[in-house]
N, C-alpha and C. Protein backbone atom coordinates (compact mmCIF):
# COMPACT_ATOMS: atom_id res chain seq x y z
N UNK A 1 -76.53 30.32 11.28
CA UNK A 1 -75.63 29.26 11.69
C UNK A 1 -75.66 28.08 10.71
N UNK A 2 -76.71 27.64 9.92
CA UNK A 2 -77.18 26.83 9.10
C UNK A 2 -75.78 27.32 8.16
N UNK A 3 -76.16 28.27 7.26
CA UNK A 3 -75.42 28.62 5.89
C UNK A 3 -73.91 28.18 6.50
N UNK A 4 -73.29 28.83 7.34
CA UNK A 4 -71.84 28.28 7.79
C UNK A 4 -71.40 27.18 7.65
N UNK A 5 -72.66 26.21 8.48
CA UNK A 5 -71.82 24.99 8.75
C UNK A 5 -72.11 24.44 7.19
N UNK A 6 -72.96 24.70 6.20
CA UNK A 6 -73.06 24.03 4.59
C UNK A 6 -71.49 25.02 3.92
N UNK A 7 -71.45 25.84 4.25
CA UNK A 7 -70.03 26.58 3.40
C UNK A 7 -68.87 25.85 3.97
N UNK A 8 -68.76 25.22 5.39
CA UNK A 8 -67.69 24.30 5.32
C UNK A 8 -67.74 22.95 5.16
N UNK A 9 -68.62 22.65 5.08
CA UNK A 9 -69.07 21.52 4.46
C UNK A 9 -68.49 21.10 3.13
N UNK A 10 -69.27 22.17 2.15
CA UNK A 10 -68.81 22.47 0.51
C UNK A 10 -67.19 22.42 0.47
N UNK A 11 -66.81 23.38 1.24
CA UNK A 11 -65.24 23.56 1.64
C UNK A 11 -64.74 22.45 1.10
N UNK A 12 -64.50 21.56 2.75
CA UNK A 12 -64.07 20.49 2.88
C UNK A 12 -64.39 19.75 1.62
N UNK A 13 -65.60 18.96 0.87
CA UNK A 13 -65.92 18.43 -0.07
C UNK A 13 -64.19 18.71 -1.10
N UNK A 14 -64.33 19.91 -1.59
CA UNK A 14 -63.73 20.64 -2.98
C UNK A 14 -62.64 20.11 -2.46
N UNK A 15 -61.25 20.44 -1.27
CA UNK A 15 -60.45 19.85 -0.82
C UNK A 15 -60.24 18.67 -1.26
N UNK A 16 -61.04 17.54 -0.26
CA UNK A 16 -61.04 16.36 -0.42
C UNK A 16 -61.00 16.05 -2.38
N UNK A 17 -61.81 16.55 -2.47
CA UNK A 17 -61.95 15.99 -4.32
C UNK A 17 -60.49 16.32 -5.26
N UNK A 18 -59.85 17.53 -4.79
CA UNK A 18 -59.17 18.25 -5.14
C UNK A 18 -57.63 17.55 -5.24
N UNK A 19 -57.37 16.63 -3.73
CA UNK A 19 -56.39 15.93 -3.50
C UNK A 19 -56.87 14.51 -4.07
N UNK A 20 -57.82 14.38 -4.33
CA UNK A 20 -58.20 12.68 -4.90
C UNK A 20 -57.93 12.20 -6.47
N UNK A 21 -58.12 13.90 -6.98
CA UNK A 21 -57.79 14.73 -8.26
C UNK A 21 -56.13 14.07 -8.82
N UNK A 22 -55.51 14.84 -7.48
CA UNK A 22 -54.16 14.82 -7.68
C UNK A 22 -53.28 13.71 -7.40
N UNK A 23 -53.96 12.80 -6.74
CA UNK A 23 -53.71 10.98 -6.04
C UNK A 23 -54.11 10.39 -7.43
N UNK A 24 -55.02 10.60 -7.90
CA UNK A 24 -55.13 9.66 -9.19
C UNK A 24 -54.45 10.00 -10.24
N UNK A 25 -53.89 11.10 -10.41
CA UNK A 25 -53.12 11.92 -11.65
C UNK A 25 -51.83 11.30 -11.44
N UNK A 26 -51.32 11.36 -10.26
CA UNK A 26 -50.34 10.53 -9.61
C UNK A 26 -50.26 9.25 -9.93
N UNK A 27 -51.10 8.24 -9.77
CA UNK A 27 -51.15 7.14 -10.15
C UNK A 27 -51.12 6.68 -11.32
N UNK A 28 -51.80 7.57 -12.28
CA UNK A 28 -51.57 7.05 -13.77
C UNK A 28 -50.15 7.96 -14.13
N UNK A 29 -49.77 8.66 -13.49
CA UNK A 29 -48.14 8.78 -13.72
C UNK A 29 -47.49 7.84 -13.57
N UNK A 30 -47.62 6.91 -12.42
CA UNK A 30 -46.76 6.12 -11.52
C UNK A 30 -46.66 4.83 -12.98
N UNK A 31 -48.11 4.69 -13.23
CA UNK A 31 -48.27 3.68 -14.17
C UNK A 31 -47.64 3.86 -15.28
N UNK A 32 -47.55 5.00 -15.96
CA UNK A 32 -47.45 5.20 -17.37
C UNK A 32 -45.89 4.73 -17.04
N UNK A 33 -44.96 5.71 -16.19
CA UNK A 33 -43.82 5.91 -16.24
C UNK A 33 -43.05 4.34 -15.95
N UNK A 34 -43.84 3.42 -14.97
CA UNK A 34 -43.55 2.18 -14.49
C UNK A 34 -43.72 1.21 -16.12
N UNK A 35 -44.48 1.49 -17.05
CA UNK A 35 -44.89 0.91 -18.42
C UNK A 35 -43.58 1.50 -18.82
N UNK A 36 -42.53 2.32 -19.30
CA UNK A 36 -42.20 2.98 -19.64
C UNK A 36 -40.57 1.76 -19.93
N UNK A 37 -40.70 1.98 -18.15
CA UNK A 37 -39.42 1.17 -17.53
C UNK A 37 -39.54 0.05 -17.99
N UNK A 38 -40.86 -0.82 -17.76
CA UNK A 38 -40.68 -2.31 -17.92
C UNK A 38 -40.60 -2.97 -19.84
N UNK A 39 -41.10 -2.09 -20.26
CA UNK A 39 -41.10 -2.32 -21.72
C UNK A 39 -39.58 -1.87 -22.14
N UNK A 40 -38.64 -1.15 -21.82
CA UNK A 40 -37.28 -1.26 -21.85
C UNK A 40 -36.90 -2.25 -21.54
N UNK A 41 -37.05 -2.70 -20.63
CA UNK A 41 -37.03 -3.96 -19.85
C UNK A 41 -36.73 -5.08 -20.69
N UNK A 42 -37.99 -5.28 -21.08
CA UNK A 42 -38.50 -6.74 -21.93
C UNK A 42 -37.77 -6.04 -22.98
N UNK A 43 -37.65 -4.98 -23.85
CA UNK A 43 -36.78 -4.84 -25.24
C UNK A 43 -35.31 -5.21 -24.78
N UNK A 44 -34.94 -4.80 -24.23
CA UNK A 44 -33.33 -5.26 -23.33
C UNK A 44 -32.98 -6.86 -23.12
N UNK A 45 -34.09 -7.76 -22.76
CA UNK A 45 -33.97 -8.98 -22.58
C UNK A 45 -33.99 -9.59 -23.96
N UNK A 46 -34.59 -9.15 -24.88
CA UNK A 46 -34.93 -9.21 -26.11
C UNK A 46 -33.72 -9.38 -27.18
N UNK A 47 -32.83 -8.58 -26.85
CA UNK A 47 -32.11 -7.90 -27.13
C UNK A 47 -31.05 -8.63 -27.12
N UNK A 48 -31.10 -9.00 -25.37
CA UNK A 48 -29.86 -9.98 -25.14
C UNK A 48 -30.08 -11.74 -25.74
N UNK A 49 -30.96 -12.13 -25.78
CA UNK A 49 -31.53 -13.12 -26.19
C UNK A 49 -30.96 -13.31 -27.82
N UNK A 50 -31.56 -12.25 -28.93
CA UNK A 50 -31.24 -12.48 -30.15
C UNK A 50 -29.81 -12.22 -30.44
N UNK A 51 -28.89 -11.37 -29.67
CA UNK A 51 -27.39 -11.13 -30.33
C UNK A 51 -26.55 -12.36 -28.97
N UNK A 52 -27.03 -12.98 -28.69
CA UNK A 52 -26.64 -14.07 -27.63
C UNK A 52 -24.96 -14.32 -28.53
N UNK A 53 -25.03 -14.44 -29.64
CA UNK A 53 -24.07 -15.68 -30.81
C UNK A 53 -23.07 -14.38 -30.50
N UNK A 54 -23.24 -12.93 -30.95
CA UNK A 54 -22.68 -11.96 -31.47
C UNK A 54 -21.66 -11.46 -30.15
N UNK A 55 -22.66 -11.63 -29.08
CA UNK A 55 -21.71 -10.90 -27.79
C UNK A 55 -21.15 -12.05 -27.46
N UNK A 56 -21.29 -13.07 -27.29
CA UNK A 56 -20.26 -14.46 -26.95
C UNK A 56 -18.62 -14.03 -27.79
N UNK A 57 -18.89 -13.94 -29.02
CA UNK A 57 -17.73 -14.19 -29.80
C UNK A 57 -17.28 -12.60 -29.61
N UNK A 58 -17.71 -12.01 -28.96
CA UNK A 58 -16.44 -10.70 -29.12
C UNK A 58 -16.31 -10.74 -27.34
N UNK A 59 -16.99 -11.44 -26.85
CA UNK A 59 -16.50 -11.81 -25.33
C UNK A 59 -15.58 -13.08 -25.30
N UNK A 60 -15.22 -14.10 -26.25
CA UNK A 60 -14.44 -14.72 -26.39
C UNK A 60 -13.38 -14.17 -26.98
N UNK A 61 -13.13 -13.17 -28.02
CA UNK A 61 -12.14 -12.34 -27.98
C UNK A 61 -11.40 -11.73 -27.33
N UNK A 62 -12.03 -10.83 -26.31
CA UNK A 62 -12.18 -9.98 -25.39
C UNK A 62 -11.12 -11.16 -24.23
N UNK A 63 -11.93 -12.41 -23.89
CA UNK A 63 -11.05 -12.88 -22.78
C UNK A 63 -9.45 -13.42 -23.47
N UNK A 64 -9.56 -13.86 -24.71
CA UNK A 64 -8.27 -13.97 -25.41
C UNK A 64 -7.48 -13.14 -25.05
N UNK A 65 -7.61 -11.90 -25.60
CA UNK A 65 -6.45 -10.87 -25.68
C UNK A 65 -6.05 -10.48 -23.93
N UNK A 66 -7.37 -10.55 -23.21
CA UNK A 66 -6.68 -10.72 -22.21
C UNK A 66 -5.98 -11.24 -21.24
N UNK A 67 -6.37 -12.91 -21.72
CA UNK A 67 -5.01 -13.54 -21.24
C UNK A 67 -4.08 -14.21 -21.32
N UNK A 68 -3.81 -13.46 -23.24
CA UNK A 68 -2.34 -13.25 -23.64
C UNK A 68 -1.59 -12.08 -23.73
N UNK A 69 -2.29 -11.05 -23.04
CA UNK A 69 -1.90 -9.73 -23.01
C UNK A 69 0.04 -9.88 -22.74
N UNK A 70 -0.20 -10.36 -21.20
CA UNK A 70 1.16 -10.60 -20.55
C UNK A 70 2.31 -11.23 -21.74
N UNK A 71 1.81 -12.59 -22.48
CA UNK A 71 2.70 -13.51 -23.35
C UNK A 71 3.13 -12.39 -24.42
N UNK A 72 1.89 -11.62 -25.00
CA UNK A 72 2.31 -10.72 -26.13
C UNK A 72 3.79 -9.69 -25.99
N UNK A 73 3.24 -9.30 -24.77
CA UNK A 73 4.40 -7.97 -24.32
C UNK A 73 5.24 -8.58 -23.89
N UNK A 74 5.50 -9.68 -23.21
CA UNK A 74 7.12 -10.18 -23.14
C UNK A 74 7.75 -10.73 -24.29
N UNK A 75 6.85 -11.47 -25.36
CA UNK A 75 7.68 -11.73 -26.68
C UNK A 75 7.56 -10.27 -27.83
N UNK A 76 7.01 -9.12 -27.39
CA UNK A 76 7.25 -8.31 -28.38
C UNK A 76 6.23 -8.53 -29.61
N UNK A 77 5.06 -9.21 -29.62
CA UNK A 77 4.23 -9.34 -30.62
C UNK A 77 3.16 -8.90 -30.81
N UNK A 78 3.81 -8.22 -31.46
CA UNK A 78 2.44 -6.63 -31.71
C UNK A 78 1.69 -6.81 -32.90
N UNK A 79 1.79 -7.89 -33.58
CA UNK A 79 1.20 -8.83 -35.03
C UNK A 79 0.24 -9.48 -34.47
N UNK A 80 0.13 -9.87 -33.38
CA UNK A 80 -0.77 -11.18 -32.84
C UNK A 80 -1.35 -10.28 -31.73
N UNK A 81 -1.14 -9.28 -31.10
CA UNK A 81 -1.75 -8.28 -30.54
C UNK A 81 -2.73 -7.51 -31.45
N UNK A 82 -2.23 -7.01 -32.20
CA UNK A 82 -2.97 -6.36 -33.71
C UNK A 82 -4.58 -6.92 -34.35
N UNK A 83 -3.75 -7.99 -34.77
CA UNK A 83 -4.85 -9.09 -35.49
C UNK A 83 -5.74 -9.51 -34.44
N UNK A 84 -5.77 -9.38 -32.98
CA UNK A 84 -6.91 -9.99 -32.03
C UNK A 84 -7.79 -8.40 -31.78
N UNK A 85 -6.98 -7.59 -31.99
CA UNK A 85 -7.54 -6.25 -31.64
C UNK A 85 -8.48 -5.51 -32.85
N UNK A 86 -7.83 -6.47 -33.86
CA UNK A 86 -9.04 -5.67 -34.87
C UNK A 86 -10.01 -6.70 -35.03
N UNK A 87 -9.42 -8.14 -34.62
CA UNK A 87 -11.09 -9.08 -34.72
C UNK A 87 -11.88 -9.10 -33.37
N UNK A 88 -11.36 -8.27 -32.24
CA UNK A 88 -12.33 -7.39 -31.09
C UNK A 88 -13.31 -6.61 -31.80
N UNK A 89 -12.31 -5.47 -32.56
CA UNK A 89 -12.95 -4.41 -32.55
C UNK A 89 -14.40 -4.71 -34.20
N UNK A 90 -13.81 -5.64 -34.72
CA UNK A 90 -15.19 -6.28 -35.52
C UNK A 90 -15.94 -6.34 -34.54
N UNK A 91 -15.93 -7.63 -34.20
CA UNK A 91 -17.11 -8.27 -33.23
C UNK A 91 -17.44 -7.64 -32.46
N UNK A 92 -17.02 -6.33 -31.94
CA UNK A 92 -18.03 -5.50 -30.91
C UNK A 92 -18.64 -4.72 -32.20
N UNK A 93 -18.67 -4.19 -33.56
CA UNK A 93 -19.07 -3.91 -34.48
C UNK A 93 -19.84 -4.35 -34.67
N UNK A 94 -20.11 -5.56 -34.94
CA UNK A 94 -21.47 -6.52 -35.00
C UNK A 94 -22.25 -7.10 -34.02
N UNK A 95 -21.84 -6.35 -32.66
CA UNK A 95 -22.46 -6.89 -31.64
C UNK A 95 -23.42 -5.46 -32.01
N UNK A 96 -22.77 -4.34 -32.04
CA UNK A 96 -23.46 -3.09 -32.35
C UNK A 96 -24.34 -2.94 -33.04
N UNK A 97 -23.95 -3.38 -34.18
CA UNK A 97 -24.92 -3.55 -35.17
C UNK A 97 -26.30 -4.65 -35.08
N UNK A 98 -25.98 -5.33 -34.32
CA UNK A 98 -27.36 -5.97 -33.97
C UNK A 98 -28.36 -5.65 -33.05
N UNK A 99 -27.50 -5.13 -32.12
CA UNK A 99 -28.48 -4.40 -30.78
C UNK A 99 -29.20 -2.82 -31.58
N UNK A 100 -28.65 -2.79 -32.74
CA UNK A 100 -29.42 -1.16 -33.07
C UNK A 100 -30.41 -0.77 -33.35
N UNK A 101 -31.06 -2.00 -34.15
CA UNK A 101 -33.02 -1.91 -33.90
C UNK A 101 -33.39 -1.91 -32.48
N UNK A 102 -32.68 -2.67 -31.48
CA UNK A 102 -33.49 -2.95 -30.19
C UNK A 102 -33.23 -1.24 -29.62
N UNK A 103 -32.15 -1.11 -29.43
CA UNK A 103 -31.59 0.51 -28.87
C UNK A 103 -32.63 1.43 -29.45
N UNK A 104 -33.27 1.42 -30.77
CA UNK A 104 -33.47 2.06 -31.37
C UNK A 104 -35.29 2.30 -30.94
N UNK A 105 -35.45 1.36 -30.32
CA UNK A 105 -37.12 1.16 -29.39
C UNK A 105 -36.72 1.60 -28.33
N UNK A 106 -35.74 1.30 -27.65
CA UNK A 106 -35.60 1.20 -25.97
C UNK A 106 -35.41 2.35 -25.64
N UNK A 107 -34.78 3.02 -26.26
CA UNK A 107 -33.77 4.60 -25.59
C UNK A 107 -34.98 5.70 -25.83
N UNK A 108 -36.05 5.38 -26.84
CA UNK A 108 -36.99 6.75 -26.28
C UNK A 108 -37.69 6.00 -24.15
N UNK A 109 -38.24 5.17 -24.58
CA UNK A 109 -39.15 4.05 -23.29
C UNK A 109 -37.78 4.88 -21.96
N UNK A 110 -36.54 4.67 -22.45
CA UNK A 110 -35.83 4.48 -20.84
C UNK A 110 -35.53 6.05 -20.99
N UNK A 111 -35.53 6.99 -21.85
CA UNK A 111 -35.57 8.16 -21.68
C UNK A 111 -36.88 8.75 -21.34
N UNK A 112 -37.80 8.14 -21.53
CA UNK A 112 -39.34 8.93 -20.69
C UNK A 112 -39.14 7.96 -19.01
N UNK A 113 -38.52 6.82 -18.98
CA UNK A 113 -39.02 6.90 -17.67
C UNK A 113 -37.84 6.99 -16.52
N UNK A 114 -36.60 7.53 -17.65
CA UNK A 114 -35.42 8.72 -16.30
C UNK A 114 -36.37 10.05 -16.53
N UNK A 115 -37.07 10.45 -17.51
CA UNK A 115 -37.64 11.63 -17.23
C UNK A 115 -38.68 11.86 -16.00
N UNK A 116 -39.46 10.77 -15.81
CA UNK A 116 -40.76 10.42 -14.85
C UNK A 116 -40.21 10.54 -13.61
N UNK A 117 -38.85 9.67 -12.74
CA UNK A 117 -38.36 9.52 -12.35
C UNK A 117 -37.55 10.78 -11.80
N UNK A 118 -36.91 11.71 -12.24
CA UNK A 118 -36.23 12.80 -12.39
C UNK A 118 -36.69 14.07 -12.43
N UNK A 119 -38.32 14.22 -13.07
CA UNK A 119 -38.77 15.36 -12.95
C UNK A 119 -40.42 14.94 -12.77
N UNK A 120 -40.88 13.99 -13.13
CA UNK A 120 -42.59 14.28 -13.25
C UNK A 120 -42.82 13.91 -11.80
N UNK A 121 -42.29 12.75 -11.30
CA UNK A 121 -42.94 12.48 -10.06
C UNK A 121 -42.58 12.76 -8.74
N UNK A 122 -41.31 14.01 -8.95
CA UNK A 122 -41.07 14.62 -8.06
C UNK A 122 -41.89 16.03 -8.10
N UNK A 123 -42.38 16.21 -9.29
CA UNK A 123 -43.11 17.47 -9.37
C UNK A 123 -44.47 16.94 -9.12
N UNK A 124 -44.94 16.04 -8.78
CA UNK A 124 -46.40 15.66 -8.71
C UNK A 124 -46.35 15.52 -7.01
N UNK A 125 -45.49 14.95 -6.58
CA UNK A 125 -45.28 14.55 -5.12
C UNK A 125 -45.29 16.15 -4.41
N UNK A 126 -44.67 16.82 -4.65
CA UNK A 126 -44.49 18.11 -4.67
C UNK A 126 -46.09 19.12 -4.57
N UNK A 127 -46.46 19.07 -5.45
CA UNK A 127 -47.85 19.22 -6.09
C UNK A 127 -48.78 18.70 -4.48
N UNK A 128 -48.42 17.55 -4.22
CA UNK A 128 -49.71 16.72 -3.15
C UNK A 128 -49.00 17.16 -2.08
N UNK A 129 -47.82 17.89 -1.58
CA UNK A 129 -47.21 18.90 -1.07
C UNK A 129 -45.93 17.69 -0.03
N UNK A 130 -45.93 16.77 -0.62
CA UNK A 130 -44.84 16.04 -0.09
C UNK A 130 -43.84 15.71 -1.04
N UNK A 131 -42.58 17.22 -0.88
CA UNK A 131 -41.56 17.02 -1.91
C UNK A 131 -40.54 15.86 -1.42
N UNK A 132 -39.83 15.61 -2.24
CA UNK A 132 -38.90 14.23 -2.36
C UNK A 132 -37.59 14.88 -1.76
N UNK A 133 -37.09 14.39 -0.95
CA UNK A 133 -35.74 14.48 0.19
C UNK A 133 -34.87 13.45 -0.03
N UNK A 134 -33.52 13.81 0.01
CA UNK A 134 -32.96 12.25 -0.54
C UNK A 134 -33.07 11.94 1.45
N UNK A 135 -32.65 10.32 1.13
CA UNK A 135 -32.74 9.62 1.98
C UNK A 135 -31.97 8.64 2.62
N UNK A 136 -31.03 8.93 3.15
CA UNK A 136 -29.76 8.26 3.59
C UNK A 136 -30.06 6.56 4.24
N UNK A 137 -30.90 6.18 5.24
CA UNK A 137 -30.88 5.25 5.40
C UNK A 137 -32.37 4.24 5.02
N UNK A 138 -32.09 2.95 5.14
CA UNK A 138 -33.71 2.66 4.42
C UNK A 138 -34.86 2.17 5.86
N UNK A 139 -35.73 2.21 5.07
CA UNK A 139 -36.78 2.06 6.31
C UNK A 139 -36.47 0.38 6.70
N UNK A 140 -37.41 -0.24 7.74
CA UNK A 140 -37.14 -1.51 8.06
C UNK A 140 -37.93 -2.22 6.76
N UNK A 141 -38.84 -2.14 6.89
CA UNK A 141 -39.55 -2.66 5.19
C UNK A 141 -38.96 -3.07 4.47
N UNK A 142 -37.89 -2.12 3.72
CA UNK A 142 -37.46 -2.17 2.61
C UNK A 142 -36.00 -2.85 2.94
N UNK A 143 -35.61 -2.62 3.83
CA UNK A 143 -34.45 -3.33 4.88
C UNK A 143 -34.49 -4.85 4.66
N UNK A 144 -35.53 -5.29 4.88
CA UNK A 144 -36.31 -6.88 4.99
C UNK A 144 -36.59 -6.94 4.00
N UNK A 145 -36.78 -6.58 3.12
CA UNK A 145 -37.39 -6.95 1.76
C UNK A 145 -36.33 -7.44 0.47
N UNK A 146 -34.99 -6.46 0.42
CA UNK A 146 -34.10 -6.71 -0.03
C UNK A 146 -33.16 -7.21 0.61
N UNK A 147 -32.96 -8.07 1.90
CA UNK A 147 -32.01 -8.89 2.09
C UNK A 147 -31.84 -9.99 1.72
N UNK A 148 -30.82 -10.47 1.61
CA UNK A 148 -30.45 -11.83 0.76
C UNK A 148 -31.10 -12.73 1.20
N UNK A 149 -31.74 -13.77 0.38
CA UNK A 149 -32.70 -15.05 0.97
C UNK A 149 -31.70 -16.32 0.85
N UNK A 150 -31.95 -16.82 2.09
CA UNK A 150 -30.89 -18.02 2.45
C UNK A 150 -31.37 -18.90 1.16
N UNK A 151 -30.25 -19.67 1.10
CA UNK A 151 -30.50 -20.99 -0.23
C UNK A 151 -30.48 -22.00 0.48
């Protein structure tokens, strides 16, 4: 009777260790992939910060042409339509061209953490044997958590 109750003993132990195994493997997923996101993040803010000058002026373009769109097409002026459309299509050129070092950090970071997101931590959740279900309505928690805060 002795040996039994130590073989489930041991049992249980390996279990327990087994899922604590897979809770922490989990967690430095959760982490890596959450590092992943937020360092896109901060390169993105980064991003917007240094081409600040570049996207203004092809967003000041941008609202030009659109609200002389109407004036253009009733006087027929496809010269002054033209000439705003190719100093758009600069300035989103050089808006491009400035964001392309930042893109050029960010898009591996936000492509590992739609990957984390999409396949690792549904296969890990899975793994600890609680697969991911979509989920139509939200819990109260999260209900309260994201509602708008009075001003």
């Amino acid at each position: 009777m002795k040996g039994k109750a130590q073989t489930v003993q041991v049992q249980v132990s390996e279990e327990v260790e087994q899922e604590l195994t897979l809770l922490r493997g989990f967690r430095d997923l959760v982490h890596e992939g959450l590092g992943y996101y937020f360092g896109a993040k901060a390169i993105q803010s980064e991003a917007s910060e240094k081409t600040k000058e570049q996207r203004k002026a092809a967003s000041t373009i941008r609202k030009d042409v659109s609200t002389h769109m109407e004036e253009w097409i009733k006087n027929a002026d496809v010269t002054a339509y033209n000439e705003k459309m190719t100093a758009l299509k600069e300035a989103r050129k050089a808006v491009s061209e400035a964001t392309k070092p930042f893109n050029e950090k960010k898009n591996p970071l936000s492509r590992a953490w739609k990957y984390c997101v999409s396949v690792a931590l549904p296969d890990s959740l899975k793994e600890l044997g609680t697969p991911v279900q979509p989920t139509f309505s939200l819990s109260d928690w999260i209900a309260e958590a994201i509602k708008p805060k009075k001003k």
